[in-house]
C-alpha atoms as a PDB file:
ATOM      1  CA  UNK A   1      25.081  -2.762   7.898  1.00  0.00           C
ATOM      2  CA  UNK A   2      21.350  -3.848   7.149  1.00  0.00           C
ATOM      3  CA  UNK A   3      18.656  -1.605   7.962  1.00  0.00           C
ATOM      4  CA  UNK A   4      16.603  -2.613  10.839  1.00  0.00           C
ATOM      5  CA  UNK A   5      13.631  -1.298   8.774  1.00  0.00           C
ATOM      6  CA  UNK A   6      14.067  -1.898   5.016  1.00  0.00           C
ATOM      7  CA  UNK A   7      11.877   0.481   2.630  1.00  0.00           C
ATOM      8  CA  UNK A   8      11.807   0.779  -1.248  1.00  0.00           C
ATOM      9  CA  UNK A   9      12.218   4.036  -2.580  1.00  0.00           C
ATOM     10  CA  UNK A  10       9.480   2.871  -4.841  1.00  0.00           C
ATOM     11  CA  UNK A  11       6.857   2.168  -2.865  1.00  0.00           C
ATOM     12  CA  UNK A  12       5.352   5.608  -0.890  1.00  0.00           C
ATOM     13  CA  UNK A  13       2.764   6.388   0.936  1.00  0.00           C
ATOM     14  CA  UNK A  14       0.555   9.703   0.264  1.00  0.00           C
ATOM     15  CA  UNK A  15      -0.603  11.716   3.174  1.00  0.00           C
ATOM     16  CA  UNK A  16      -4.427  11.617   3.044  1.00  0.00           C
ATOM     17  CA  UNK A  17      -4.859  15.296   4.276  1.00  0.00           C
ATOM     18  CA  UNK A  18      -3.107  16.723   1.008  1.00  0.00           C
ATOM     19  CA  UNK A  19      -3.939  13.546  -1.825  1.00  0.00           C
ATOM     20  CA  UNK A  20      -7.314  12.452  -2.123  1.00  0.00           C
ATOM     21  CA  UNK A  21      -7.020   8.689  -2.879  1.00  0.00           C
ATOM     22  CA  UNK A  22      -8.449   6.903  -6.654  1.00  0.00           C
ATOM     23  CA  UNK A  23     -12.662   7.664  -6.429  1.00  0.00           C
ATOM     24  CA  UNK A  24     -14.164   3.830  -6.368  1.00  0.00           C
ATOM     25  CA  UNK A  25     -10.694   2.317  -5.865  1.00  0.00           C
ATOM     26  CA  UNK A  26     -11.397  -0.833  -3.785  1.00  0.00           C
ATOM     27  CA  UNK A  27      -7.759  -2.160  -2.875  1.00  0.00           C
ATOM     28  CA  UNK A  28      -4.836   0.183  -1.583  1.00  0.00           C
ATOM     29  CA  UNK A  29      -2.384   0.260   0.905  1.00  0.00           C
ATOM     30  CA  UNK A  30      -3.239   2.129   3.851  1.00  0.00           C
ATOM     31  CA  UNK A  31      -1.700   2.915   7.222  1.00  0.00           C
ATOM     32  CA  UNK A  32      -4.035   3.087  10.066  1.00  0.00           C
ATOM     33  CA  UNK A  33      -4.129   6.473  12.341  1.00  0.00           C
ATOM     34  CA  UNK A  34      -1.899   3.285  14.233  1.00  0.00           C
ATOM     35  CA  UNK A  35       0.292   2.775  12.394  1.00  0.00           C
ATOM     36  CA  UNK A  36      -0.306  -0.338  10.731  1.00  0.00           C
ATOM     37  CA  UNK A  37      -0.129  -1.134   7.543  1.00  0.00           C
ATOM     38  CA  UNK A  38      -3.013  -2.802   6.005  1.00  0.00           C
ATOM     39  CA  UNK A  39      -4.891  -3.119   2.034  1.00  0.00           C
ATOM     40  CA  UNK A  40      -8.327  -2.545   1.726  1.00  0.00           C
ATOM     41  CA  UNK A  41     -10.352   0.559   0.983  1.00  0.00           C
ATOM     42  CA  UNK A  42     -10.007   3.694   2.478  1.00  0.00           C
ATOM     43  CA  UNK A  43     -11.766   5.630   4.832  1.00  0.00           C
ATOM     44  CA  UNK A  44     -11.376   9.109   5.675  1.00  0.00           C
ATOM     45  CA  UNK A  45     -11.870   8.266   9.547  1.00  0.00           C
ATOM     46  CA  UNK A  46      -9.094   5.004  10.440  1.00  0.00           C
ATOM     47  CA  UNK A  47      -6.242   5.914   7.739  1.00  0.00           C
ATOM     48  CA  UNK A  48      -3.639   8.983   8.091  1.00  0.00           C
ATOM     49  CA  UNK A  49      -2.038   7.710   4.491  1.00  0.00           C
ATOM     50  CA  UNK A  50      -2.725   5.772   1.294  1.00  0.00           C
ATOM     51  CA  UNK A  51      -0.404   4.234  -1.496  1.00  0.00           C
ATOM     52  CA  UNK A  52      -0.985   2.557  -4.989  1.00  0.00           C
ATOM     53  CA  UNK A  53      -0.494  -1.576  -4.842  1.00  0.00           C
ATOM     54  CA  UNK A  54       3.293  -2.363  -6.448  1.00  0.00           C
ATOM     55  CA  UNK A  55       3.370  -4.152  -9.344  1.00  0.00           C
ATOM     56  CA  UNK A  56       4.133  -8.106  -8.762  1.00  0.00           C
ATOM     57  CA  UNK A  57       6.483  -9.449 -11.282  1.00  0.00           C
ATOM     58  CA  UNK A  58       4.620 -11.758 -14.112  1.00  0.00           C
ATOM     59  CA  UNK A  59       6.466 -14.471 -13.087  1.00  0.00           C
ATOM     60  CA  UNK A  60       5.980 -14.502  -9.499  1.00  0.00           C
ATOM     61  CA  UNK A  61       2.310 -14.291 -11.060  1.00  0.00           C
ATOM     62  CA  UNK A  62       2.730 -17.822 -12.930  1.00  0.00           C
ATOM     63  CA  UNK A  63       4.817 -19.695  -9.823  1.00  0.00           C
ATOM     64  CA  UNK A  64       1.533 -18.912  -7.661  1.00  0.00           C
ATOM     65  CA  UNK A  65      -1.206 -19.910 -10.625  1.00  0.00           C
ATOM     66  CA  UNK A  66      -0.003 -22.902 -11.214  1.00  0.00           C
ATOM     67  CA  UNK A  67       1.158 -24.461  -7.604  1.00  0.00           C
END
């Protein structure tokens, strides 16, 4: 049976109330007090959680450079 919500074990989300995010760090994932996931920078006001960007593969990288 396929989940009806699909998640990576790799890819988690840190509670802002106990991890501060990266000082100066300009693009994360966030999730909105919402809900909603979203990338941008984070403020201490709209976002319950944080997580570090995954890795994309180099060459998923080269496909999209030279399209």
């Amino acid at each position: 049976m396929v989940a009806k919500y699909p998640t990576a074990e790799s890819v988690t989300l840190l509670d802002a109330k106990l991890h501060n995010p990266p000082a100066g760090a300009k693009k994360l994932l966030l999730l909105t007090n919402y809900g909603i996931l979203t990338i941008g920078t984070f403020d201490p006001d709209s976002h319950a959680a944080w997580g570090y960007l995954p890795k994309i593969p180099q060459s998923v990288k080269d496909r999209l450079r030279y399209k």
